[in-house]
N, C-alpha and C. Protein backbone atom coordinates (compact mmCIF):
# COMPACT_ATOMS: atom_id res chain seq x y z
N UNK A 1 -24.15 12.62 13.86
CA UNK A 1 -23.74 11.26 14.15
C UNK A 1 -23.88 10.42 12.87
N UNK A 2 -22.78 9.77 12.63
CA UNK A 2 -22.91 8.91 11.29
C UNK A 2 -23.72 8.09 11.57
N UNK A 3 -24.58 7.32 10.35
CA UNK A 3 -25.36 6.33 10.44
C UNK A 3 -24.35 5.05 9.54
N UNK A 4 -24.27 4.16 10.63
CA UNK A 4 -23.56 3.08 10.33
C UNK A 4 -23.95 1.76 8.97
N UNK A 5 -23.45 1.66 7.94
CA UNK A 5 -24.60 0.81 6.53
C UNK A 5 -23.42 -0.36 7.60
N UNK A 6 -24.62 -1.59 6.31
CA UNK A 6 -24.74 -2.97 6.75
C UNK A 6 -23.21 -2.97 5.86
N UNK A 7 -22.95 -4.06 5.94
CA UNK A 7 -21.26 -4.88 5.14
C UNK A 7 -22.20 -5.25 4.07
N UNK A 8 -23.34 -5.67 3.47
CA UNK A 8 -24.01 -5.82 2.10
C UNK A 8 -24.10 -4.80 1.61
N UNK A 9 -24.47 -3.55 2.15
CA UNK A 9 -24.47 -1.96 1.81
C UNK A 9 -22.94 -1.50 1.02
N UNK A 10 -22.42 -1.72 2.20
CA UNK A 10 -20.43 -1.35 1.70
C UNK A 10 -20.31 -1.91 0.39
N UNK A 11 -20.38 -3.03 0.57
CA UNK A 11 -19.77 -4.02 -0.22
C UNK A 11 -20.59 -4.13 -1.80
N UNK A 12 -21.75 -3.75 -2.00
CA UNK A 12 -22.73 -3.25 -2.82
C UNK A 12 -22.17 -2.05 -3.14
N UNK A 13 -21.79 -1.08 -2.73
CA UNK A 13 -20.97 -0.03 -3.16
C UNK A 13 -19.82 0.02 -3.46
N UNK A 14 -18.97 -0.94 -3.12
CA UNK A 14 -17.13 -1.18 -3.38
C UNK A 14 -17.67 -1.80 -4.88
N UNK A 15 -18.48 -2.60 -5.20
CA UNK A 15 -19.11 -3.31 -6.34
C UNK A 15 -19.31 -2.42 -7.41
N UNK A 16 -20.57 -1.10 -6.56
CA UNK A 16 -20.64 -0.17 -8.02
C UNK A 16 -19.53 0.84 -8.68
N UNK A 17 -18.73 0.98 -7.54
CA UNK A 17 -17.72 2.00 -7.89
C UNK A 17 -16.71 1.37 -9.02
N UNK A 18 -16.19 0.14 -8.02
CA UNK A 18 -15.29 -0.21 -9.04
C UNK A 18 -15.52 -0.62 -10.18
N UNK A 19 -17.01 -1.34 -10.76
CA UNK A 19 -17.58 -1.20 -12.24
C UNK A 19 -17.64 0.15 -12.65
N UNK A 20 -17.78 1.08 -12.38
CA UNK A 20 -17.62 2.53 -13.25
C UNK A 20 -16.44 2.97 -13.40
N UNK A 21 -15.50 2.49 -12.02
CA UNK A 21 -14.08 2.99 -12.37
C UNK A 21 -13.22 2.09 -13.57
N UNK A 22 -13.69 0.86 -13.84
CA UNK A 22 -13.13 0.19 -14.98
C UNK A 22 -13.42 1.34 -16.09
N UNK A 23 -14.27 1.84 -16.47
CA UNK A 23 -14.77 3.10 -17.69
C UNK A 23 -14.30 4.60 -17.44
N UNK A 24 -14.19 4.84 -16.08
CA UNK A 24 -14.26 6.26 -16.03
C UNK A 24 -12.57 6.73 -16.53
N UNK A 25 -13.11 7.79 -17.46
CA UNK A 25 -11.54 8.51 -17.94
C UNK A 25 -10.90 8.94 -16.72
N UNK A 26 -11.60 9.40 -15.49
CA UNK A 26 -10.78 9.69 -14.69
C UNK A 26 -10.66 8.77 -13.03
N UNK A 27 -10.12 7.64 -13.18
CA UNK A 27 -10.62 6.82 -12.53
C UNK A 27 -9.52 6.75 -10.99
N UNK A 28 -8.73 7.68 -10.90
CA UNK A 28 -8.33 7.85 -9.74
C UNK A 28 -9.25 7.93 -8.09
N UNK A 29 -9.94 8.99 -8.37
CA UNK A 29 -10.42 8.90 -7.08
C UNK A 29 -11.37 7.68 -6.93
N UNK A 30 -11.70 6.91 -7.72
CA UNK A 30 -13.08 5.68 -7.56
C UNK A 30 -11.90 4.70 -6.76
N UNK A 31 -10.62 4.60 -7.87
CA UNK A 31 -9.67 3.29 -7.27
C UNK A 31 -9.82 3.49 -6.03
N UNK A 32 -8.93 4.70 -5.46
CA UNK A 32 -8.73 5.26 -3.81
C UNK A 32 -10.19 5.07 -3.26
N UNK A 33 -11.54 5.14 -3.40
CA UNK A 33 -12.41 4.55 -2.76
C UNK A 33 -12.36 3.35 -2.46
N UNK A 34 -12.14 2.61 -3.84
CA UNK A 34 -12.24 1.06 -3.14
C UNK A 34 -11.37 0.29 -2.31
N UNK A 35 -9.89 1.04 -2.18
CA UNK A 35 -9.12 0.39 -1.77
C UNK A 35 -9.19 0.83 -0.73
N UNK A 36 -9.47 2.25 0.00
CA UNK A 36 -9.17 2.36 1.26
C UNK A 36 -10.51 1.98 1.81
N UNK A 37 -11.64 1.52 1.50
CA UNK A 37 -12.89 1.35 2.26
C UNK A 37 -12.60 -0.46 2.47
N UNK A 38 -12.04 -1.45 1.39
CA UNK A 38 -11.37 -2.66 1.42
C UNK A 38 -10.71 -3.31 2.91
N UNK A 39 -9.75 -2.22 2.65
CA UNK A 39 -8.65 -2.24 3.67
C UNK A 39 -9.29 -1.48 5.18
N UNK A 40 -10.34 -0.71 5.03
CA UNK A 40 -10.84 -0.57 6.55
C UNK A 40 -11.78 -1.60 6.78
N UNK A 41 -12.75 -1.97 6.09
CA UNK A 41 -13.11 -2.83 6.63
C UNK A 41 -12.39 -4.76 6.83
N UNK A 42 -10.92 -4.72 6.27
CA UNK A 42 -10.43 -5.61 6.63
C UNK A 42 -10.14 -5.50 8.06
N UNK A 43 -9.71 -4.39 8.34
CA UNK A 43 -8.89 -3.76 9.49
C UNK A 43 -10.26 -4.00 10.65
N UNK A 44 -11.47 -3.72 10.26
CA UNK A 44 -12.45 -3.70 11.56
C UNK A 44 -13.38 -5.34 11.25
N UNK A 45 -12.37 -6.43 10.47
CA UNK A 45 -12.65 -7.88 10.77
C UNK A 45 -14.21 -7.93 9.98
N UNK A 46 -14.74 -7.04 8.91
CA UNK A 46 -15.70 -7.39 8.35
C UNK A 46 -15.68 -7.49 6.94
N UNK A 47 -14.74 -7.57 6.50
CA UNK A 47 -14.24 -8.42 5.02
C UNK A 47 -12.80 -9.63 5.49
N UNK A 48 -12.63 -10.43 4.33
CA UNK A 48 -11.56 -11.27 4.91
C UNK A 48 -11.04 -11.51 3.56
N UNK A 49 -9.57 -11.32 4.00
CA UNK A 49 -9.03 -12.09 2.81
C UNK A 49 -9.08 -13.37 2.33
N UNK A 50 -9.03 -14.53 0.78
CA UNK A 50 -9.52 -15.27 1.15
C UNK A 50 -7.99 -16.30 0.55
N UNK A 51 -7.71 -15.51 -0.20
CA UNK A 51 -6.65 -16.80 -1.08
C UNK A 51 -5.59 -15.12 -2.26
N UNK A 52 -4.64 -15.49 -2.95
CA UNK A 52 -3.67 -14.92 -3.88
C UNK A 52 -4.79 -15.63 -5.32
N UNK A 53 -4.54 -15.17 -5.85
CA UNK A 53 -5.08 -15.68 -7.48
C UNK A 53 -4.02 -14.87 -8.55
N UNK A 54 -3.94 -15.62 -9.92
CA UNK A 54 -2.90 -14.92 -10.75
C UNK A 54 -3.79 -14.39 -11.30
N UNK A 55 -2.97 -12.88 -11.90
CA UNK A 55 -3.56 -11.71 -12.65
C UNK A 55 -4.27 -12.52 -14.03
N UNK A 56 -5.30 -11.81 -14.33
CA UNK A 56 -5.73 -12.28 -15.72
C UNK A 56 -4.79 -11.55 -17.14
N UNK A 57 -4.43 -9.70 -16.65
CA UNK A 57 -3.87 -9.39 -17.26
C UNK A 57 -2.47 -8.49 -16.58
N UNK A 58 -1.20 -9.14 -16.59
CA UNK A 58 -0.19 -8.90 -15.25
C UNK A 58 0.62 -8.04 -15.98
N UNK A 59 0.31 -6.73 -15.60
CA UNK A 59 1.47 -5.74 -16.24
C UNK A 59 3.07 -6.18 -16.27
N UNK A 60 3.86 -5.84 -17.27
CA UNK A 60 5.62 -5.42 -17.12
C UNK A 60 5.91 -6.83 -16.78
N UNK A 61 5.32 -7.96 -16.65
CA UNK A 61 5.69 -9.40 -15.92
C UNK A 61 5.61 -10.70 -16.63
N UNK A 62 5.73 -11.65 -16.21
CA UNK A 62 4.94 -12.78 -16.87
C UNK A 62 3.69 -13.56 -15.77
N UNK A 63 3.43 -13.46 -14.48
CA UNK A 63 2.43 -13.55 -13.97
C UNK A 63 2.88 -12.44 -12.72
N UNK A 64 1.12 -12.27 -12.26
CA UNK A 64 0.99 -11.33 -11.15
C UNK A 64 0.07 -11.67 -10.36
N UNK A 65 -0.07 -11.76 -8.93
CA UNK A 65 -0.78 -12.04 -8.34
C UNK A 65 -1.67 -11.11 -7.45
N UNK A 66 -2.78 -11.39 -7.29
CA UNK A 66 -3.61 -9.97 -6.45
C UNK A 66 -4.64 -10.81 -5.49
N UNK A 67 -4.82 -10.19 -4.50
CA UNK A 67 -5.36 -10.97 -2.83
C UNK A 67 -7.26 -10.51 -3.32
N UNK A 68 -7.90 -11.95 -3.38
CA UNK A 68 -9.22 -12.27 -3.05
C UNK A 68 -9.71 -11.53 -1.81
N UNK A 69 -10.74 -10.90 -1.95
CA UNK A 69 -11.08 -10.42 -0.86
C UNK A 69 -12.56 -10.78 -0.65
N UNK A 70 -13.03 -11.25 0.14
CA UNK A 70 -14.28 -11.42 0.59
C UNK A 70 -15.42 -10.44 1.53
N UNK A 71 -16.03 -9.47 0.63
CA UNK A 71 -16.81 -8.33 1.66
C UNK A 71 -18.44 -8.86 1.44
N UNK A 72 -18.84 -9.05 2.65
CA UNK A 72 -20.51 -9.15 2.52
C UNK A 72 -20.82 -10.58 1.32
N UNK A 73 -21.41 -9.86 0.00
CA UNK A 73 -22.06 -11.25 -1.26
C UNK A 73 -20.49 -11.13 -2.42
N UNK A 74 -19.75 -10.34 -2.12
CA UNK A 74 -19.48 -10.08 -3.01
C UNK A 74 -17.91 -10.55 -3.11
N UNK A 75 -16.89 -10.76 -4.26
CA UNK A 75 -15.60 -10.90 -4.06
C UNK A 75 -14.82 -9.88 -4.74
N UNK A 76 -13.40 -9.30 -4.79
CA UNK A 76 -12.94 -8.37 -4.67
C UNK A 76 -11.86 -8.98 -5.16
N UNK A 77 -10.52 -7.97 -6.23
CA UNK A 77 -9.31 -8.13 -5.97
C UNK A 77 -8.75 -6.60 -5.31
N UNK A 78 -7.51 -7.14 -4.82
CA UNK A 78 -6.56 -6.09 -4.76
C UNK A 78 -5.23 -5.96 -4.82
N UNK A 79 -4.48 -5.30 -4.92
CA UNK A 79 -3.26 -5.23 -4.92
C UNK A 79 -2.42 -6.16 -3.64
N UNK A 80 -1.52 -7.17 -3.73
CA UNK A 80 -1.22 -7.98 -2.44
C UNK A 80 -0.05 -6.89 -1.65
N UNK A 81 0.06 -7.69 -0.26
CA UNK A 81 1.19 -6.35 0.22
C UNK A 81 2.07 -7.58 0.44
N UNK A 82 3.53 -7.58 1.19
CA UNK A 82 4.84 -8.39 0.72
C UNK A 82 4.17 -9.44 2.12
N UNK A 83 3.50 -9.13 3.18
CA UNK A 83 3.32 -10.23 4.04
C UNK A 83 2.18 -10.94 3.48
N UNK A 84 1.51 -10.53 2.63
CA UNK A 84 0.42 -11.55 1.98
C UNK A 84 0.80 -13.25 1.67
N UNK A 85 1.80 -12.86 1.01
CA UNK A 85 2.57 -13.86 -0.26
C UNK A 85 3.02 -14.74 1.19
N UNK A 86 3.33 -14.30 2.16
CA UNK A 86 3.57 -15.78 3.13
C UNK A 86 2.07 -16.26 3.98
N UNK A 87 1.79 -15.00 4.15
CA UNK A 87 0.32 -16.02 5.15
C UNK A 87 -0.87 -16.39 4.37
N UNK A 88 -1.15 -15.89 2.79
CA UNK A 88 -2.05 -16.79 2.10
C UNK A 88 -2.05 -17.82 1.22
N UNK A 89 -2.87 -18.46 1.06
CA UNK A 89 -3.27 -19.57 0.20
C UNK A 89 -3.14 -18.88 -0.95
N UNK A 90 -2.09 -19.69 -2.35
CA UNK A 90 -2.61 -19.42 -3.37
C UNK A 90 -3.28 -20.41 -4.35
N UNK A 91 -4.18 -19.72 -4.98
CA UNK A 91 -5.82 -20.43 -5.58
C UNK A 91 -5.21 -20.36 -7.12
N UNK A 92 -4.33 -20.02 -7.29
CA UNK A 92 -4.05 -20.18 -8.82
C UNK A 92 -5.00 -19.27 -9.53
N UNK A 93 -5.78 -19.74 -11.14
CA UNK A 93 -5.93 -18.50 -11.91
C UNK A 93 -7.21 -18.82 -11.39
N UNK A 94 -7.76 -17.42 -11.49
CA UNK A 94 -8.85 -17.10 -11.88
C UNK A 94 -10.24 -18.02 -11.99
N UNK A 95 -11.38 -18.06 -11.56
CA UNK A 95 -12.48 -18.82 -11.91
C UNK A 95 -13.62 -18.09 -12.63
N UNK A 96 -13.66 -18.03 -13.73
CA UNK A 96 -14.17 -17.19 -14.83
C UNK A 96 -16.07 -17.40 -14.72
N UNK A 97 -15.98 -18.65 -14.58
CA UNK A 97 -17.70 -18.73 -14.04
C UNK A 97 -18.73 -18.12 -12.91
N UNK A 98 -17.30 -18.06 -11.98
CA UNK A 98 -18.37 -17.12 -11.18
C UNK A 98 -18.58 -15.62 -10.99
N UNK A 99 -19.63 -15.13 -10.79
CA UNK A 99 -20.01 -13.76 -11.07
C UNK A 99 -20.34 -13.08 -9.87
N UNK A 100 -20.57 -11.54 -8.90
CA UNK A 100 -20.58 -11.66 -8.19
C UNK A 100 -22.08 -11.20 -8.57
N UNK A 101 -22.89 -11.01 -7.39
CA UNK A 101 -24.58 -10.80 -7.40
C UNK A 101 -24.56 -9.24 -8.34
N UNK A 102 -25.94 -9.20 -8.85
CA UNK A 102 -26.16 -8.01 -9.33
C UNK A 102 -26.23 -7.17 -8.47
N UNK A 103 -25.92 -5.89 -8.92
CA UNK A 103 -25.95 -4.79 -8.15
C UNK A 103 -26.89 -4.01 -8.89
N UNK A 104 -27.77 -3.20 -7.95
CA UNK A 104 -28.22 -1.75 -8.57
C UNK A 104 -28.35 -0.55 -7.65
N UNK A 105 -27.31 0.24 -7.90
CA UNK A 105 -26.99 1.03 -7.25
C UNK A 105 -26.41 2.25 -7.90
N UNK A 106 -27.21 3.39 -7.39
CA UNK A 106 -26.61 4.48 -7.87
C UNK A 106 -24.83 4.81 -7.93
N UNK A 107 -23.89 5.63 -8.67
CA UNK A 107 -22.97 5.71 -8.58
C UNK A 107 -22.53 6.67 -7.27
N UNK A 108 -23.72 7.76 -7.46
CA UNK A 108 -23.58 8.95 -6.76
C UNK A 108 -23.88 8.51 -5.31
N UNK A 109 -24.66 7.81 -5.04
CA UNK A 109 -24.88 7.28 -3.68
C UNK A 109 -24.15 6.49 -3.20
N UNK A 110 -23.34 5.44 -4.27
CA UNK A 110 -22.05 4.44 -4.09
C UNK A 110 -20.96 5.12 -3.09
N UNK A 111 -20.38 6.47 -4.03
CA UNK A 111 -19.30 7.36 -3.70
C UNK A 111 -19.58 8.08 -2.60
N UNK A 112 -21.17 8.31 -2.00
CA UNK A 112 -21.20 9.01 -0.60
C UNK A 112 -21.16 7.88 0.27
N UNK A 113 -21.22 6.82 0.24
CA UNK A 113 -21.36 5.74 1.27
C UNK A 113 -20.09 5.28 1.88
N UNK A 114 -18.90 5.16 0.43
CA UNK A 114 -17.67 4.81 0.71
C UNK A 114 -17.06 6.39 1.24
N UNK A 115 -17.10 7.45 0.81
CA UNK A 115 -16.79 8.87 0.97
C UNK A 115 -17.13 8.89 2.90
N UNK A 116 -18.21 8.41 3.38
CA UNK A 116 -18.75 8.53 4.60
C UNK A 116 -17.80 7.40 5.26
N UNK A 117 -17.67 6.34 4.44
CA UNK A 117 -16.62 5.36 5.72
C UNK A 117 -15.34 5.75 5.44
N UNK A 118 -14.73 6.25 4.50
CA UNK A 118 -13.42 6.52 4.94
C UNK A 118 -12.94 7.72 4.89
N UNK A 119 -13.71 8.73 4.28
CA UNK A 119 -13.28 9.85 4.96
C UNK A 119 -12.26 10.92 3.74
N UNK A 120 -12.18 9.71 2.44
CA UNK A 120 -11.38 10.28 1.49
C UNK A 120 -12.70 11.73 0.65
N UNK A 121 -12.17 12.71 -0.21
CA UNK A 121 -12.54 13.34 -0.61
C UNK A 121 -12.26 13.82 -1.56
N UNK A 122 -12.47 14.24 -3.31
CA UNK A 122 -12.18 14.16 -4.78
C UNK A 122 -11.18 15.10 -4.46
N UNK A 123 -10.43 15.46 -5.14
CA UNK A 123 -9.30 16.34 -5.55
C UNK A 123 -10.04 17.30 -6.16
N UNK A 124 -10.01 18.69 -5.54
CA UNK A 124 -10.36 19.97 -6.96
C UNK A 124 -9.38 20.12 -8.01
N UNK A 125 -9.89 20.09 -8.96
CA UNK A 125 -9.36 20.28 -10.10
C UNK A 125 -9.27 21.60 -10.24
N UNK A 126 -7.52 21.99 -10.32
CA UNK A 126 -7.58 23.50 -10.56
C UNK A 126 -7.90 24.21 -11.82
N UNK A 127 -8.20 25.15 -12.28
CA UNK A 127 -8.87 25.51 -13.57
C UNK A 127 -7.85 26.45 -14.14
N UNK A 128 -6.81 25.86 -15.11
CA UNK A 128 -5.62 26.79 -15.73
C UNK A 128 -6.10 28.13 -16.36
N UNK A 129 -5.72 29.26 -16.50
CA UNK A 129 -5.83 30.36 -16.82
C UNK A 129 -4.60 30.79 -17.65
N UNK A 130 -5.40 31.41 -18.86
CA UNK A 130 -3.61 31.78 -19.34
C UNK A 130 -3.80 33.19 -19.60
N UNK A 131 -2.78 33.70 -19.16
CA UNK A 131 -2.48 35.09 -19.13
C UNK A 131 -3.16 36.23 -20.67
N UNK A 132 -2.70 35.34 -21.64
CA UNK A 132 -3.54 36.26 -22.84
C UNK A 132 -4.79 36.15 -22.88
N UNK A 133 -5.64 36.72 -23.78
CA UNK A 133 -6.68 36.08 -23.76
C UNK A 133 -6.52 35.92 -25.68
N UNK A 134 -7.39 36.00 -26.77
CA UNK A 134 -7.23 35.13 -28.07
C UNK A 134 -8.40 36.53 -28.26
N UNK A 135 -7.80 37.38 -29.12
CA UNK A 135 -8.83 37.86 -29.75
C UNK A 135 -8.60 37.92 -31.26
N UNK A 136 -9.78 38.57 -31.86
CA UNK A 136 -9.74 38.41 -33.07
C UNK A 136 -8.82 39.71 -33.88
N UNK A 137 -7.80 39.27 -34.78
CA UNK A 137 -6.79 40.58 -35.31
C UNK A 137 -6.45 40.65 -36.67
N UNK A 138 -7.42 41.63 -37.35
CA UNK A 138 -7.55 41.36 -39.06
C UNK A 138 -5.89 41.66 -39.50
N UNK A 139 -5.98 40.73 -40.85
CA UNK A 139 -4.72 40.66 -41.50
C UNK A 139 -4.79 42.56 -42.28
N UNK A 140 -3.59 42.88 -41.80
CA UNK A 140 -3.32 43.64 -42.49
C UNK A 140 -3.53 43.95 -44.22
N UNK A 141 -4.18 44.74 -44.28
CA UNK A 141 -4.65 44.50 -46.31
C UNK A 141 -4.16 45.74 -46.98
N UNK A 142 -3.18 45.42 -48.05
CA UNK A 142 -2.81 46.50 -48.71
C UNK A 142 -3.06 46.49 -49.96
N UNK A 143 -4.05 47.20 -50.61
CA UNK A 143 -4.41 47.39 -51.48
C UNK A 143 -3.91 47.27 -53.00
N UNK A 144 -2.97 47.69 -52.78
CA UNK A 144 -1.42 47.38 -53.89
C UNK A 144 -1.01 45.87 -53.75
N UNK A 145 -0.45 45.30 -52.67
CA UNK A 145 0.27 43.75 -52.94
C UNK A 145 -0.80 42.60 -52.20
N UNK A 146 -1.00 41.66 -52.65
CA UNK A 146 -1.44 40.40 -52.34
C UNK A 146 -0.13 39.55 -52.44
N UNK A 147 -0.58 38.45 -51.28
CA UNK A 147 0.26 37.11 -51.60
C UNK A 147 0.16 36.61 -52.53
N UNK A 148 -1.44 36.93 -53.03
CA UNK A 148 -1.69 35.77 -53.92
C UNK A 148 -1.11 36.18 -55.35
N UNK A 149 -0.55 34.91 -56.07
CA UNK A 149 0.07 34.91 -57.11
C UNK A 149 -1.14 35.29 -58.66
N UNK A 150 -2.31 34.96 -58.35
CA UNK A 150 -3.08 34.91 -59.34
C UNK A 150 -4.90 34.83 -58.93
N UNK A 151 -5.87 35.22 -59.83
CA UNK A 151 -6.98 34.95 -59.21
C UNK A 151 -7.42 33.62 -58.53
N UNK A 152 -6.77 32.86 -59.15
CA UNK A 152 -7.24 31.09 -58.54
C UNK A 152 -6.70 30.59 -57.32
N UNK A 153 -5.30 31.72 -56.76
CA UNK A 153 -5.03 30.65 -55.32
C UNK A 153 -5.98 30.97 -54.21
């Protein structure tokens, strides 16, 4: 039987993931944590959206907008979906002063918490094999001819 965490728990973990996924070279599966644990707990009425805000940095565009999300202490962006843009408030840019609470939280315990509410799971990485293998194969040496033109090359 799962043991159910608090929305400060979640939301303390949507927090640590997505600070490591800003760094991690491989930051696919962290995104897919945060977004689908986001979006379930929008769905079960314990985060709320709060307002549109413009991108700080808006790919391919000249502005972009992404949906405030409010989980537990903490605030959130995400990607908006096309009914956003009519039923929210938009807050314009960004408010650079505020910060959300510190977190300290393991990463590894972050990723089982969100892993436990939604159910997503890492991708195995398949391990390429190549048919030769690389061994070592002395140059042929003939006693009579060298390449080399002289003692110095």
């Amino acid at each position: 039987m799962p043991v159910t965490k608090s929305d400060s728990d979640i939301a303390q973990a949507i927090f640590t993931v997505n600070r490591h996924a800003k760094t991690a070279p491989d930051n696919h599966y962290l995104y897919a944590l945060k977004k689908e644990a986001l979006n379930l707990m929008i769905i079960q009425q314990r985060a709320l959206k709060i307002g549109l805000h413009f991108s700080k940095n808006p790919q391919k565009s000249q502005q972009q907008s992404s949906v405030l999300v409010k989980c537990g202490n903490y605030y959130f962006h995400m990607l908006p979906k096309k009914e956003d843009f009519s039923s929210l408030e938009h807050l314009g840019h960004l408010d650079d002063t505020y910060r959300n609470p510190p977190s300290r939280m393991n990463l590894k315990v972050a990723k089982e918490i969100l892993r436990m509410l939604t159910g997503l799971e890492p991708q195995k990485k398949e391990v390429v094999r190549s048919n030769f293998t690389k061994s070592y194969q002395p140059r042929q040496v003939d006693r009579f001819y060298s390449p080399k033109k002289s003692y110095f090359d």
